[in-house]
Protein backbone atom coordinates (compact mmCIF):
# COMPACT_ATOMS: atom_id res chain seq x y z
CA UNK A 1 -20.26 -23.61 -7.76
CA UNK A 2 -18.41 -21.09 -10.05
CA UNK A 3 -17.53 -22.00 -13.52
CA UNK A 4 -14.92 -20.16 -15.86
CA UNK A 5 -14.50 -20.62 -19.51
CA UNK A 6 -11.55 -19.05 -21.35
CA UNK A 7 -11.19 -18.10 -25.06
CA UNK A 8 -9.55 -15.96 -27.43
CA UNK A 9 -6.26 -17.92 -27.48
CA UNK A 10 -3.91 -18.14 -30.54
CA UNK A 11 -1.06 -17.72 -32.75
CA UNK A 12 0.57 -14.33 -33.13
CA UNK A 13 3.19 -12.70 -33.84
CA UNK A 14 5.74 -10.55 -31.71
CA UNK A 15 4.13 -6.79 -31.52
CA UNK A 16 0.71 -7.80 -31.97
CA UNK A 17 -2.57 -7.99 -29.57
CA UNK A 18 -4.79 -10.28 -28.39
CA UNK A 19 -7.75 -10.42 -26.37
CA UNK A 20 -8.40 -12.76 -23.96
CA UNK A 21 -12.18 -13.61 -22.06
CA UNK A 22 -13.29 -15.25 -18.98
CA UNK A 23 -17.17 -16.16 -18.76
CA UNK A 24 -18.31 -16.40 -15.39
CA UNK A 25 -21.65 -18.15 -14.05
CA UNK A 26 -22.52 -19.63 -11.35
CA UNK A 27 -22.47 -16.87 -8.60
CA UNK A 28 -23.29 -13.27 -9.10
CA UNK A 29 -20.79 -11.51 -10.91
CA UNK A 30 -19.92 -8.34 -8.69
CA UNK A 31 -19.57 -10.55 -5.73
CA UNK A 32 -15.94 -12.50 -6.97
CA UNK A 33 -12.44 -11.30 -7.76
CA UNK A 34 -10.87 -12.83 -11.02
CA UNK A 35 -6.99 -13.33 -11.49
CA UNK A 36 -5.56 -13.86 -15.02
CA UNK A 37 -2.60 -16.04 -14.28
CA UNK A 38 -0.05 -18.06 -17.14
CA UNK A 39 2.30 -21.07 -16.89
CA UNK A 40 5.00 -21.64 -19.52
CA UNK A 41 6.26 -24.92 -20.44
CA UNK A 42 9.03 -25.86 -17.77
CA UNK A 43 7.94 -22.88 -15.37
CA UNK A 44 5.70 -22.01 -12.36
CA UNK A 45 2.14 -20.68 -12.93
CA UNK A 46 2.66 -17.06 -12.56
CA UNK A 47 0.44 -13.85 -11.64
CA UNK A 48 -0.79 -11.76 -14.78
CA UNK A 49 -3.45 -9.28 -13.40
CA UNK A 50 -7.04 -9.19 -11.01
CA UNK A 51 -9.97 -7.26 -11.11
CA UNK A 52 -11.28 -7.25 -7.28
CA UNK A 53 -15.48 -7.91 -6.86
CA UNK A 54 -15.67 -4.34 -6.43
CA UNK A 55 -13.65 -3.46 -9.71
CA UNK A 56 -10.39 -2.49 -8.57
CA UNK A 57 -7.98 -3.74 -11.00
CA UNK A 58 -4.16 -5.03 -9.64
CA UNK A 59 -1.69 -5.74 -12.09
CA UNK A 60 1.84 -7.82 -11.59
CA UNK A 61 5.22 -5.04 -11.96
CA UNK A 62 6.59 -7.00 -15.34
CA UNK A 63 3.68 -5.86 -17.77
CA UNK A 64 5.39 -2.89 -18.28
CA UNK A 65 1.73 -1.50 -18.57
CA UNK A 66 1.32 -3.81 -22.02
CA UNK A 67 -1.67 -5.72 -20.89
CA UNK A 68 -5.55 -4.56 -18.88
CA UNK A 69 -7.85 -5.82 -17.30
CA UNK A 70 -11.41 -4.82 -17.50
CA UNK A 71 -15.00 -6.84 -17.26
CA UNK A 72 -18.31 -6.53 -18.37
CA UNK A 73 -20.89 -7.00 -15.75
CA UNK A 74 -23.89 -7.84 -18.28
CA UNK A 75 -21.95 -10.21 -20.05
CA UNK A 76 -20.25 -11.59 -16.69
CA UNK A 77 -16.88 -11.69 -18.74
CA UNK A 78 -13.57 -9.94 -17.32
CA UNK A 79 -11.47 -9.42 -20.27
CA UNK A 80 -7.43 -9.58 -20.46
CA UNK A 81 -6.12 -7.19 -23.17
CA UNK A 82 -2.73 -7.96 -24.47
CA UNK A 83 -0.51 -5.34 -26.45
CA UNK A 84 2.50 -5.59 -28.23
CA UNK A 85 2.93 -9.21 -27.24
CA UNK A 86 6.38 -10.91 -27.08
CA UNK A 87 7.54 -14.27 -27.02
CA UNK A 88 8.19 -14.65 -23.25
CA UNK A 89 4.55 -13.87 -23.22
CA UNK A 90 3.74 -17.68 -24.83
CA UNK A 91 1.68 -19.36 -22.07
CA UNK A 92 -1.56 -21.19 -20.96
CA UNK A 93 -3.45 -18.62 -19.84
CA UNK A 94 -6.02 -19.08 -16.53
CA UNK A 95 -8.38 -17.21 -15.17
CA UNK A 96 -9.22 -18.04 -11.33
CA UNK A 97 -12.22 -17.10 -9.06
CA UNK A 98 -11.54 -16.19 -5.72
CA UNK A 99 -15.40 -16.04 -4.18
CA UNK A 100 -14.17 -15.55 -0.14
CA UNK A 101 -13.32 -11.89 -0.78
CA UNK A 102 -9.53 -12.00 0.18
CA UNK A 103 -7.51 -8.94 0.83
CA UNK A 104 -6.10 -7.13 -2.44
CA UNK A 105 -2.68 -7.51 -1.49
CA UNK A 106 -2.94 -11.24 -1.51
CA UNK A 107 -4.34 -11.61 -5.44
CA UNK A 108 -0.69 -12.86 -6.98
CA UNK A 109 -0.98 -15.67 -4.37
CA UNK A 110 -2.75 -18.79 -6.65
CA UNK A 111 -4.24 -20.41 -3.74
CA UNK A 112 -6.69 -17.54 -2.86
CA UNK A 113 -8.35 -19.02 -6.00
CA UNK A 114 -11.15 -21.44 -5.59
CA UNK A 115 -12.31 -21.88 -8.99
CA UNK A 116 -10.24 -22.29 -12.35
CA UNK A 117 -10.95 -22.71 -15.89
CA UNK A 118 -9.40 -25.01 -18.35
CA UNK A 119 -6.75 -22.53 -19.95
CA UNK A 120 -5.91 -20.96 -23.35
CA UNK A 121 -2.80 -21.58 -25.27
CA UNK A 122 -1.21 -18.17 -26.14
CA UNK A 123 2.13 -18.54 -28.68
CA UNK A 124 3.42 -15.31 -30.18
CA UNK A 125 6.26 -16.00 -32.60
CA UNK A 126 9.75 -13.94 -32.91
């Protein structure tokens, strides 16, 4: 059993960062790929970015290169760094385990994802 916690949520406004983290435990780090994904009120749960079990990082085209992924194997965390936020970008933020090794060119597909945390609330302000 694989168990992610989220944090580093907030209130911000538009043009500044935030950093968000995903704890992992319950399986050996280096052996899952983690997905950052985000639902808005009233929308579908959309892709945001994965870093693969062997640390190849795949990022969804709309970022505009704005946010990165990156993890830190001694602290089992994978990180989600978020520049010059915007107000489209207000969302719950997930972070998903996918622990059967898919292929890299499924990780924007949600159901590859076994394991889920709870969410953070991101709301940047215009």
């Amino acid at each position: 059993q694989v168990q992610l916690v989220e944090s580093g949520g907030g209130l911000v406004q538009t043009g500044d960062s935030l950093r968000l983290s995903c704890t992992v435990s319950g399986r050996s780090f280096n052996t899952v790929t983690v997905g950052w994904f985000r639902q808005a009120p009233g929308k579908e749960r959309e892709f945001v970015a994965a870093i693969s079990w062997s640390g190849r990082r795949y990022y969804v085209g709309f970022l505009e290169g704005r946010f990165t992924i990156s993890r830190d194997t001694f602290q089992s965390t994978v990180y989600l760094q978020m520049n010059s936020l915007k107000p489209d970008d207000t969302a719950v933020y997930y972070c998903a385990a996918d622990s059967d090794h898919h292929l890299y060119s499924d990780y924007e597909n949600s159901s590859i994802y076994n394991y889920w945390g709870q969410g953070t609330q991101v709301t940047v302000s215009s």
